[in-house]
Protein backbone atom coordinates (compact mmCIF):
# COMPACT_ATOMS: atom_id res chain seq x y z
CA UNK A 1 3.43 -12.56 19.18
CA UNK A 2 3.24 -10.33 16.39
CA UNK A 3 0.41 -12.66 14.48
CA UNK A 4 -1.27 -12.16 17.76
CA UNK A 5 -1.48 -8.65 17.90
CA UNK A 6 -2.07 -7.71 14.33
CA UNK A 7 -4.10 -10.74 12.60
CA UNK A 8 -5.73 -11.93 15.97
CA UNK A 9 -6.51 -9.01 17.90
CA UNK A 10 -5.02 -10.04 21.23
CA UNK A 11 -3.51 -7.91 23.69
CA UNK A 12 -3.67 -10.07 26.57
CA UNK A 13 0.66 -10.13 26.42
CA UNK A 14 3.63 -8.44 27.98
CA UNK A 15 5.10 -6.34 25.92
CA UNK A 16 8.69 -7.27 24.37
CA UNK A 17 11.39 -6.29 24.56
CA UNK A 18 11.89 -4.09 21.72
CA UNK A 19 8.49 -2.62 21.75
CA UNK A 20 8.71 1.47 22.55
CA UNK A 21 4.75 1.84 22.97
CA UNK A 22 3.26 0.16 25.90
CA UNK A 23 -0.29 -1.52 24.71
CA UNK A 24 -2.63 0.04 27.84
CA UNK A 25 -0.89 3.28 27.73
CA UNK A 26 -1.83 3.61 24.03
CA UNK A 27 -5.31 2.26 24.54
CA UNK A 28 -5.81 5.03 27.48
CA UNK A 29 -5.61 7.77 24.81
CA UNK A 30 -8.51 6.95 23.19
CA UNK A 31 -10.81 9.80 25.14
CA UNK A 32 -12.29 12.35 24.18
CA UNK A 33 -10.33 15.60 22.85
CA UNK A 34 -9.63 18.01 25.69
CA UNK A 35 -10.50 21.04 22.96
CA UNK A 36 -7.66 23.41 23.69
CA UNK A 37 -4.13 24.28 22.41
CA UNK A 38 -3.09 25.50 18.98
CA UNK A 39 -3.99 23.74 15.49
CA UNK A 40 -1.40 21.41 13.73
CA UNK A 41 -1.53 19.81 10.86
CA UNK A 42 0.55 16.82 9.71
CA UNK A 43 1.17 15.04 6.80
CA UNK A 44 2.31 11.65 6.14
CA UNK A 45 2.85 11.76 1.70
CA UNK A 46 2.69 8.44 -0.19
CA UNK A 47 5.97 7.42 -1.90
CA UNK A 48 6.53 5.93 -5.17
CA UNK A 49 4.70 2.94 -5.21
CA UNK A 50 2.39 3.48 -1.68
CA UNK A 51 -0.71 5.32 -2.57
CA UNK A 52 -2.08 5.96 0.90
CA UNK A 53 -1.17 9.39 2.18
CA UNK A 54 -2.48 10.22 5.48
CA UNK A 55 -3.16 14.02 6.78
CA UNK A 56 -3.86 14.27 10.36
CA UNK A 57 -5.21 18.23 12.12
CA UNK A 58 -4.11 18.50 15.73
CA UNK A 59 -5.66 20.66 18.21
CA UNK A 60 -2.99 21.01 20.97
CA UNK A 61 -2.02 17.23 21.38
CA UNK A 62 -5.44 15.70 20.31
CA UNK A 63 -5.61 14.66 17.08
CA UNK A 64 -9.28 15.56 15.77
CA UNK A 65 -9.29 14.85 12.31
CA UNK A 66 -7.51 12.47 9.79
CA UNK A 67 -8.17 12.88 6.09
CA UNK A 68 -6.69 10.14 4.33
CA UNK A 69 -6.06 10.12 0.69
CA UNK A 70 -5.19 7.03 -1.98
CA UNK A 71 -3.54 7.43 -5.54
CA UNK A 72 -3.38 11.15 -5.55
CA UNK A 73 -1.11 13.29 -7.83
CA UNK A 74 1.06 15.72 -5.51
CA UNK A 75 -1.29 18.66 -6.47
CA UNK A 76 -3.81 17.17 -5.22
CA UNK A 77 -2.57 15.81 -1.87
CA UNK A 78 -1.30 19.94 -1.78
CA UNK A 79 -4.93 21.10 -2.14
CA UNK A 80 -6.02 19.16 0.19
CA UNK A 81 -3.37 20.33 2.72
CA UNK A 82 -3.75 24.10 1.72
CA UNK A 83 -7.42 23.51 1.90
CA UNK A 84 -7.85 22.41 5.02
CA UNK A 85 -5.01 25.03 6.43
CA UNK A 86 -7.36 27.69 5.42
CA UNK A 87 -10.21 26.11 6.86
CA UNK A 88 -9.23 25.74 10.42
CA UNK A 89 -6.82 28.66 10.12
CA UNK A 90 -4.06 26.75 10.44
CA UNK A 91 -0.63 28.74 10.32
CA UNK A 92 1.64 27.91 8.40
CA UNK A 93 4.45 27.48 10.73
CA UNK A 94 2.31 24.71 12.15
CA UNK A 95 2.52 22.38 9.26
CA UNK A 96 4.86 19.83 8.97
CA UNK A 97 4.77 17.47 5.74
CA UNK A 98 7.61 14.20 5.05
CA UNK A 99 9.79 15.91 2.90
CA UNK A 100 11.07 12.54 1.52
CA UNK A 101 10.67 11.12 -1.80
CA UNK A 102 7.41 12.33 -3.53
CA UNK A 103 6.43 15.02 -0.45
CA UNK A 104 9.21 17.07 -1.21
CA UNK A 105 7.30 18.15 -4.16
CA UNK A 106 3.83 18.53 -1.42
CA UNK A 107 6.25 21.05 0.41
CA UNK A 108 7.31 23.15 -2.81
CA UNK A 109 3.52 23.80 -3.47
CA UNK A 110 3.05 24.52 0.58
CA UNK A 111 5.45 26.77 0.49
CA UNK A 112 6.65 28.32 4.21
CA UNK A 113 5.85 25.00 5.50
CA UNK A 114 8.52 22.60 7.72
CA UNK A 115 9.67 19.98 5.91
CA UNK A 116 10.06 16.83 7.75
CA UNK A 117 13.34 14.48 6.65
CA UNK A 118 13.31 11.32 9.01
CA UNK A 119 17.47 10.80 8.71
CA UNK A 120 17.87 14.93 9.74
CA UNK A 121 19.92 15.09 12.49
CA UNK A 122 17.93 14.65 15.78
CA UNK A 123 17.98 17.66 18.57
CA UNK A 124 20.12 15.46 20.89
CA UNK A 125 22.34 13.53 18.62
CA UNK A 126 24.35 11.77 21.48
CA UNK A 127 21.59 9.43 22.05
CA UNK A 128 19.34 9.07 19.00
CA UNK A 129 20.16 7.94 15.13
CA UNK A 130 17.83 10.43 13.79
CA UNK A 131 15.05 13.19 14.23
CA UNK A 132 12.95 10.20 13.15
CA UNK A 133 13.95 7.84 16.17
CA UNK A 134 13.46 11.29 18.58
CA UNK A 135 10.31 12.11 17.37
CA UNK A 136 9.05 8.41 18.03
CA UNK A 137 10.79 7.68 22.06
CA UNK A 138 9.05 11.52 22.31
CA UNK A 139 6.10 10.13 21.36
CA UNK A 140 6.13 7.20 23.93
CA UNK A 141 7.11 9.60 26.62
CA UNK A 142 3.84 11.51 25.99
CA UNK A 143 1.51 8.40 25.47
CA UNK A 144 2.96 6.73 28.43
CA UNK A 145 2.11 10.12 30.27
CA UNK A 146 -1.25 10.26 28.64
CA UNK A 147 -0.80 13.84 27.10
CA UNK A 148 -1.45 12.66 23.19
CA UNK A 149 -5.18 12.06 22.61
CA UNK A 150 -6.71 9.79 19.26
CA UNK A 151 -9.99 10.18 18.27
CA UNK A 152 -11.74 6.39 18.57
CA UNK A 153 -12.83 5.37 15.41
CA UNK A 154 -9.22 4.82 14.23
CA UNK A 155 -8.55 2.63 17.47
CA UNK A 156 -7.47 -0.34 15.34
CA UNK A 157 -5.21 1.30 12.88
CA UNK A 158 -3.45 3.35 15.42
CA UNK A 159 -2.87 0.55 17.50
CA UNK A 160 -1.93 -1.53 15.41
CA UNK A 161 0.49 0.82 13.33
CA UNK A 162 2.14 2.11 16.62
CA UNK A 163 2.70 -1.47 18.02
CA UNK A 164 4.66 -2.44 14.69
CA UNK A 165 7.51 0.72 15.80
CA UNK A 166 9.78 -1.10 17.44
CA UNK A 167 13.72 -0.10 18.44
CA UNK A 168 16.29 -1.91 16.46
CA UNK A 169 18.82 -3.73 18.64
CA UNK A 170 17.28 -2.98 21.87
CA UNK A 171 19.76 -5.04 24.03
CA UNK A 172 22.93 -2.87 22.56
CA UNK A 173 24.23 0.21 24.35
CA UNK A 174 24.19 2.46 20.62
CA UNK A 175 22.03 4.96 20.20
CA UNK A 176 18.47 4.66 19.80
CA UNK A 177 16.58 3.90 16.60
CA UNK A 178 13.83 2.62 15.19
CA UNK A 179 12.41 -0.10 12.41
CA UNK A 180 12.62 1.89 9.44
CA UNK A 181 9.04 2.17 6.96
CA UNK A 182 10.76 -0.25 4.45
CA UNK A 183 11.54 -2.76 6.87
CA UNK A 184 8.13 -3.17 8.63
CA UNK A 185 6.64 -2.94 4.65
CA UNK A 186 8.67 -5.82 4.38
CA UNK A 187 7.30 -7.71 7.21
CA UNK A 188 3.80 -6.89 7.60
CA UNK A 189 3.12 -6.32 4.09
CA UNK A 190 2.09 -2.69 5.57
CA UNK A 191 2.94 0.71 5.71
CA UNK A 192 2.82 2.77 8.75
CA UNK A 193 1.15 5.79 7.57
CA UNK A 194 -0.68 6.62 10.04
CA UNK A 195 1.92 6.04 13.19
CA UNK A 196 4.49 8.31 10.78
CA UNK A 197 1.59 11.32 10.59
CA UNK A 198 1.65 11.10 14.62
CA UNK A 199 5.13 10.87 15.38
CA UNK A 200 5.48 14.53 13.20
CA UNK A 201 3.50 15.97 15.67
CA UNK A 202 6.45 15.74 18.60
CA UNK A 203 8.52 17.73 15.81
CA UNK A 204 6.51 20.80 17.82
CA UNK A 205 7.04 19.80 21.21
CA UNK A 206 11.27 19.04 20.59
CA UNK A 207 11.14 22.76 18.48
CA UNK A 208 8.58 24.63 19.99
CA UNK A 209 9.47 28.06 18.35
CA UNK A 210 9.62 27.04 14.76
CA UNK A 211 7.27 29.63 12.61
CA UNK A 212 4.47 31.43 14.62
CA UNK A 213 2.51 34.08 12.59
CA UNK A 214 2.11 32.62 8.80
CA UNK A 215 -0.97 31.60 7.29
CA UNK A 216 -1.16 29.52 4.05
């Protein structure tokens, strides 16, 4: 199934049954952006040894931009963030960057950004692992809902990245989590970069209050 989807190219399959994202619902959100709601920005930083860092600008829930960087210093991955923050007029309390590994240092230079740790405690802890696991079942809820919105022209990577989330013993009655970036490295030979800069963005939606008047 899997060599199907992401070598081959075919959809034509019932989902499994670990899968969070349904395949049509995710294809459905390939429209064009609705063009209102606040700016977002969020950032997916590479980690020692990944050199793909992916930076993605949100207007409400439609992502309209991705800028994606490869074998970067942290300075430079910064700039780029700060950069495009004062472009679009992006506040600051509307960033969120992966705080772990190398993009804690991306979030000293941003400084009044939200750092994003995906083991942090999640906003209902009786039912998920981590805010990483939230973020991602919030993220389904929305897509199956159509209320997220992907520009077109990354149509393959986004599908393809979202379809390798899947929830880890999906048959037990523990709380939910996901396949961790390590393990699907491990077995696609791939990071999800891209899927991790779109799950941030529910990070908003489960604390809608955080930081309101800031600008970089």
């Amino acid at each position: 199934v899997d060599r199907k989807r992401l070598l081959d190219g075919d959809w034509n399959f019932d989902d499994s049954n670990d899968s969070i994202f349904n395949t049509d619902d995710v294809l459905r959100c390939f429209r064009e952006p609705d063009g209102t709601g606040e700016l977002f920005i969020t950032a997916d930083i590479a980690r020692l040894g990944k050199d793909r860092s992916v930076i993605g600008l949100w207007k409400g829930l439609s992502l309209i931009q991705v800028i994606e960087l490869r074998r970067k210093r942290v300075t430079e991955v910064a700039e780029a963030i700060k950069n495009l923050a004062n472009l679009k007029y992006v506040k600051l309390g509307n960033i969120i960057i992966d705080e772990d590994g190398v993009g804690g240092g991306v979030c000293d230079i941003v400084k009044g950004t939200r750092g994003f740790r995906n083991g942090s405690k999640a906003s209902h802890p009786e039912r998920f692992v981590n805010l990483k696991a939230e973020c991602y079942f919030k993220l389904a809820e929305f897509i199956e809902f159509g209320r997220v919105i992907f520009p077109s022209e990354y149509k393959e990577t986004i599908v393809k990245e979202l379809d390798m989330i899947r929830r880890k013993n999906p048959d037990g009655d523990s709380k939910l989590t996901v396949t961790s970036k390590d393990e699907i490295q491990r077995m696609h030979g791939l990071s999800p970069d891209y899927a991790d800069m779109i799950m941030m963005r529910m990070f908003f939606e489960l604390f809608p209050n955080y930081g309101k008047y800031s600008y970089v």
